[in-house]
N, C-alpha and C. Protein backbone atom coordinates (compact mmCIF):
# COMPACT_ATOMS: atom_id res chain seq x y z
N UNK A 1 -10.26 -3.55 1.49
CA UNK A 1 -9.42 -4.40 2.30
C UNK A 1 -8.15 -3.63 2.62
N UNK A 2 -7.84 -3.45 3.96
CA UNK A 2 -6.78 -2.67 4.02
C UNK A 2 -5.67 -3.95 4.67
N UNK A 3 -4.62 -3.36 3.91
CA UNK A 3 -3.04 -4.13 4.18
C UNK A 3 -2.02 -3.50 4.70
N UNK A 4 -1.89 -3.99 5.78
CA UNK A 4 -0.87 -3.09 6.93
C UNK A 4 0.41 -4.15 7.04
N UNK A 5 1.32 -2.80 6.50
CA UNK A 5 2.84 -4.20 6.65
C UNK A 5 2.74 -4.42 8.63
N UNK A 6 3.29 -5.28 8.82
CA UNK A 6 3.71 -5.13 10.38
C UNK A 6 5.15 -6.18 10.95
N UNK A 7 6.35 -5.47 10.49
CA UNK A 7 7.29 -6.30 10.60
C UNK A 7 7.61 -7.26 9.23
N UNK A 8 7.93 -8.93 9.31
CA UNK A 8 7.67 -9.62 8.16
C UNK A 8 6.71 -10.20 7.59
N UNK A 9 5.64 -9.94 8.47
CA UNK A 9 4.42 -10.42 7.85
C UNK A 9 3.76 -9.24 7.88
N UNK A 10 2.44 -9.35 7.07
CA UNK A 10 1.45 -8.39 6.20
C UNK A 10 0.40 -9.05 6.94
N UNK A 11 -0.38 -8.35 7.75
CA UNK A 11 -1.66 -8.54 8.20
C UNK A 11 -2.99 -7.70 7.13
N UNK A 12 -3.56 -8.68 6.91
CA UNK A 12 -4.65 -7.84 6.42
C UNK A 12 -6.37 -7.62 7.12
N UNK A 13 -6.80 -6.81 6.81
CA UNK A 13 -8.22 -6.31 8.02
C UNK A 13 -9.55 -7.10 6.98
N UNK A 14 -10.53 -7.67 8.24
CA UNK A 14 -11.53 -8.36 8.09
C UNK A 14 -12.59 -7.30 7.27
N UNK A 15 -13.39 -8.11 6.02
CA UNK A 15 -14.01 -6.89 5.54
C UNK A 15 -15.65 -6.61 6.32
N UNK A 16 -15.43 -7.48 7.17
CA UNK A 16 -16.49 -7.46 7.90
C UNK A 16 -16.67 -7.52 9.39
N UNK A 17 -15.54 -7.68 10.58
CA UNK A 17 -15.70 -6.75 11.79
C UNK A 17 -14.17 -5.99 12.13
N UNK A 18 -13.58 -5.59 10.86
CA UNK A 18 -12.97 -5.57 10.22
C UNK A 18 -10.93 -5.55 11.72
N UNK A 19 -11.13 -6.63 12.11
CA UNK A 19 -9.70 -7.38 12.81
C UNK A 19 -9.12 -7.88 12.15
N UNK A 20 -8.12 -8.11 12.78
CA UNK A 20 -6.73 -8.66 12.04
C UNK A 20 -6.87 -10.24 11.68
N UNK A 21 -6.05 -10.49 10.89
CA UNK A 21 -5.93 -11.57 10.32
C UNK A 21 -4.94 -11.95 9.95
N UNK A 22 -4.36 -13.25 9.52
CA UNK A 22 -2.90 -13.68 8.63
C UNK A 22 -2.68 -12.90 7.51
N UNK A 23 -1.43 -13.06 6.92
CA UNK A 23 -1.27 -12.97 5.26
C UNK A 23 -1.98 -14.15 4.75
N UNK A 24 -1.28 -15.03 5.53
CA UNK A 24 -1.73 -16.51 4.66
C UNK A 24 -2.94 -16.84 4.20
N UNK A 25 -3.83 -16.41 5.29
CA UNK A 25 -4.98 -16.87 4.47
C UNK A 25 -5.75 -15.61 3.71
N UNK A 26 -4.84 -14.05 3.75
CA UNK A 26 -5.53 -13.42 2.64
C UNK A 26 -4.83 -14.13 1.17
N UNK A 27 -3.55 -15.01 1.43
CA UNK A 27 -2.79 -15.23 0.26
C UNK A 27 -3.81 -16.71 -0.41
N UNK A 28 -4.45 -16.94 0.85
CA UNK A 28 -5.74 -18.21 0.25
C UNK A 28 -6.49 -17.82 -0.51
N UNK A 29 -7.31 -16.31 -0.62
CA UNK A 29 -8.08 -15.92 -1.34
C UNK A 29 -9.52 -15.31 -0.21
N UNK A 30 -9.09 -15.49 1.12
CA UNK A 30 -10.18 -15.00 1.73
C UNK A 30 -10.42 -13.75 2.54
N UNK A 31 -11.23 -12.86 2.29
CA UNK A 31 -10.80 -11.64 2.79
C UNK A 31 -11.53 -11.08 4.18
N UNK A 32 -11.92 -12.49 4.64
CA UNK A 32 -12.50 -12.16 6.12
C UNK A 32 -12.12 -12.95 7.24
N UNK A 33 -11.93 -12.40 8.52
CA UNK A 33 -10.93 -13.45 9.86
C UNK A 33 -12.09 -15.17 9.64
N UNK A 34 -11.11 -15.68 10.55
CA UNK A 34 -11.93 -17.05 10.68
C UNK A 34 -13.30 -17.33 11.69
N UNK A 35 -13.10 -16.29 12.61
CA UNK A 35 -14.32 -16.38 12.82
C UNK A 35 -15.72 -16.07 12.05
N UNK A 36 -15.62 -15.01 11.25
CA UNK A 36 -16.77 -14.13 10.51
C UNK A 36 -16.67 -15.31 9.20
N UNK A 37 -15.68 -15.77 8.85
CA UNK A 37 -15.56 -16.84 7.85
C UNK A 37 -16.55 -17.92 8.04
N UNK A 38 -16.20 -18.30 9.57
CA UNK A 38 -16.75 -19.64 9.93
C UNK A 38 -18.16 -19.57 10.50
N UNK A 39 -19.19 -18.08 10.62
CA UNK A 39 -20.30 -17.96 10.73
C UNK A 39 -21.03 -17.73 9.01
N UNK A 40 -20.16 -17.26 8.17
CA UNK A 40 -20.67 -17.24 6.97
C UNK A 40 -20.85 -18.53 6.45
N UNK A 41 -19.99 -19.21 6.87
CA UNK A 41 -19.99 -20.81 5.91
C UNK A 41 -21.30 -21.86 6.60
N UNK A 42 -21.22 -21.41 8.43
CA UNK A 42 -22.60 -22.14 8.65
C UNK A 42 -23.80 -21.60 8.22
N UNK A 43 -24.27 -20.62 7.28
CA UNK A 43 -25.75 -20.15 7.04
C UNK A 43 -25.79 -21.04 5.93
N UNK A 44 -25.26 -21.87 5.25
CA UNK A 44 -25.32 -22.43 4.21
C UNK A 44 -24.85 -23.95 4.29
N UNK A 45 -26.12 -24.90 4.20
CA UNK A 45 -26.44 -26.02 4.48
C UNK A 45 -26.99 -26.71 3.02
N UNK A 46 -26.05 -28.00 3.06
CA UNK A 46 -26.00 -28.65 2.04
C UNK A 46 -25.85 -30.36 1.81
N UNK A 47 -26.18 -31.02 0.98
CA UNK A 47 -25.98 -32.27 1.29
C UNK A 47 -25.73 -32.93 0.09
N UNK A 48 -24.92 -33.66 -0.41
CA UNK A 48 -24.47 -34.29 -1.33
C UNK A 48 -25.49 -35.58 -1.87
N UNK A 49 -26.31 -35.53 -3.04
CA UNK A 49 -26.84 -36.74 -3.22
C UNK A 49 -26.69 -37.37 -4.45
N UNK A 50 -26.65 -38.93 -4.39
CA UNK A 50 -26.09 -40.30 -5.44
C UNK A 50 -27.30 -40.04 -5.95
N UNK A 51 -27.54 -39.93 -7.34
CA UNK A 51 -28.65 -40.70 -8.48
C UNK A 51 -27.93 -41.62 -8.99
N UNK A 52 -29.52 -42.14 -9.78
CA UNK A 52 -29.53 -43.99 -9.53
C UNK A 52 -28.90 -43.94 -11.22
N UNK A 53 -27.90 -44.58 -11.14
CA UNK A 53 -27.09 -44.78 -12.63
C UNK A 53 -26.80 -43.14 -13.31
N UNK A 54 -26.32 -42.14 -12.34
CA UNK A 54 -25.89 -40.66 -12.82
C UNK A 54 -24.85 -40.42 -11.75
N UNK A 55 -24.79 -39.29 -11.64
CA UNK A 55 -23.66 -38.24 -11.21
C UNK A 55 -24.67 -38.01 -9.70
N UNK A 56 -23.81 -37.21 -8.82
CA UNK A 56 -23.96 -36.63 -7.08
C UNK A 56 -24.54 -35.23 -7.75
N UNK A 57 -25.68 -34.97 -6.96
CA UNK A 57 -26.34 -33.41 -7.07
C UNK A 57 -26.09 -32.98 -5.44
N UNK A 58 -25.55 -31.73 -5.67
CA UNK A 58 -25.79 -30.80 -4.16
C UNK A 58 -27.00 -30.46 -4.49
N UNK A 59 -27.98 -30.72 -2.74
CA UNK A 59 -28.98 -30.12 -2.31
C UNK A 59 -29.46 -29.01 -1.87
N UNK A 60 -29.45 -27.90 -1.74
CA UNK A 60 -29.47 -27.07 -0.55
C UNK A 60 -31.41 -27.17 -0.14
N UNK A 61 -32.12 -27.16 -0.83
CA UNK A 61 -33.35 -27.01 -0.32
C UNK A 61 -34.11 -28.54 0.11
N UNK A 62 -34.35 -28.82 1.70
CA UNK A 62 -35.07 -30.42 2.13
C UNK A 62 -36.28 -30.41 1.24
N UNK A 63 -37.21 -29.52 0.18
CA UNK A 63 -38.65 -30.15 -0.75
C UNK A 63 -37.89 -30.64 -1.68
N UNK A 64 -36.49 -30.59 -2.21
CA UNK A 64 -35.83 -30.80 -3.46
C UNK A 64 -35.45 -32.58 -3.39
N UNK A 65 -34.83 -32.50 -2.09
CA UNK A 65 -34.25 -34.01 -1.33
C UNK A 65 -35.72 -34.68 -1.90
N UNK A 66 -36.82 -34.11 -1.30
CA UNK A 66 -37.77 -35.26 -0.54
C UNK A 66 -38.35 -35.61 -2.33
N UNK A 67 -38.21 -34.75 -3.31
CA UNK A 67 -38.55 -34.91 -5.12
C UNK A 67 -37.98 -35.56 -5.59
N UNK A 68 -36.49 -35.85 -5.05
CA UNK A 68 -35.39 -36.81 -5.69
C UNK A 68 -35.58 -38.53 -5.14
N UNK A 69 -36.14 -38.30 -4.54
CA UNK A 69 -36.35 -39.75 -3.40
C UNK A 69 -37.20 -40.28 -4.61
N UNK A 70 -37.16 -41.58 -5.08
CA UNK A 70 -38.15 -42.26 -6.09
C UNK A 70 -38.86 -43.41 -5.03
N UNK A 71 -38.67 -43.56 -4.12
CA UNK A 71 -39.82 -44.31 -3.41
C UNK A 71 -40.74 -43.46 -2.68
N UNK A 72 -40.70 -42.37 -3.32
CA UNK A 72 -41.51 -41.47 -1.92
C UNK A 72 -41.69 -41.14 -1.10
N UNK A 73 -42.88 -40.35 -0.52
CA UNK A 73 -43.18 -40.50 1.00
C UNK A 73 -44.07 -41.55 1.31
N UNK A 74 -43.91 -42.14 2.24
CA UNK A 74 -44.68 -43.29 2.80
C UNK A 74 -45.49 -42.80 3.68
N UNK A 75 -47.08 -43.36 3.58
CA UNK A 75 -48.00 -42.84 4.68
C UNK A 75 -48.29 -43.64 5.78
């Protein structure tokens, strides 16, 4: 990750098409621009699900959803 002073702010370079970016959000913890950010975060699809008298499980895989379902599939 390279950090280039520039004036009062500190730009730091994307580690992946590697452009400029804020300090701020390298000071967030993220070390890639918002675009390359915001194509990394859509490859990863997820869904929050209630069990019956428990805690919320994240999903990521739809055969996992359709195992958790206690009424089944209907034919």
């Amino acid at each position: 990750m390279d950090v280039l002073p520039t004036g009062s702010n500190v730009a730091a370079s994307c580690v992946v098409c590697n452009s400029r970016y804020p300090r701020a959000r390298l000071s967030l913890g993220y070390v890639t621009c918002l675009s390359c950010g915001d194509k990394d975060a859509k490859r990863v699809k997820h869904c929050i699900v209630p069990m019956h008298k428990s805690n919320y499980i994240p999903v990521t895989d739809p055969k996992l959803l359709v195992q958790i379902n206690s009424k089944g599939v209907r034919s």
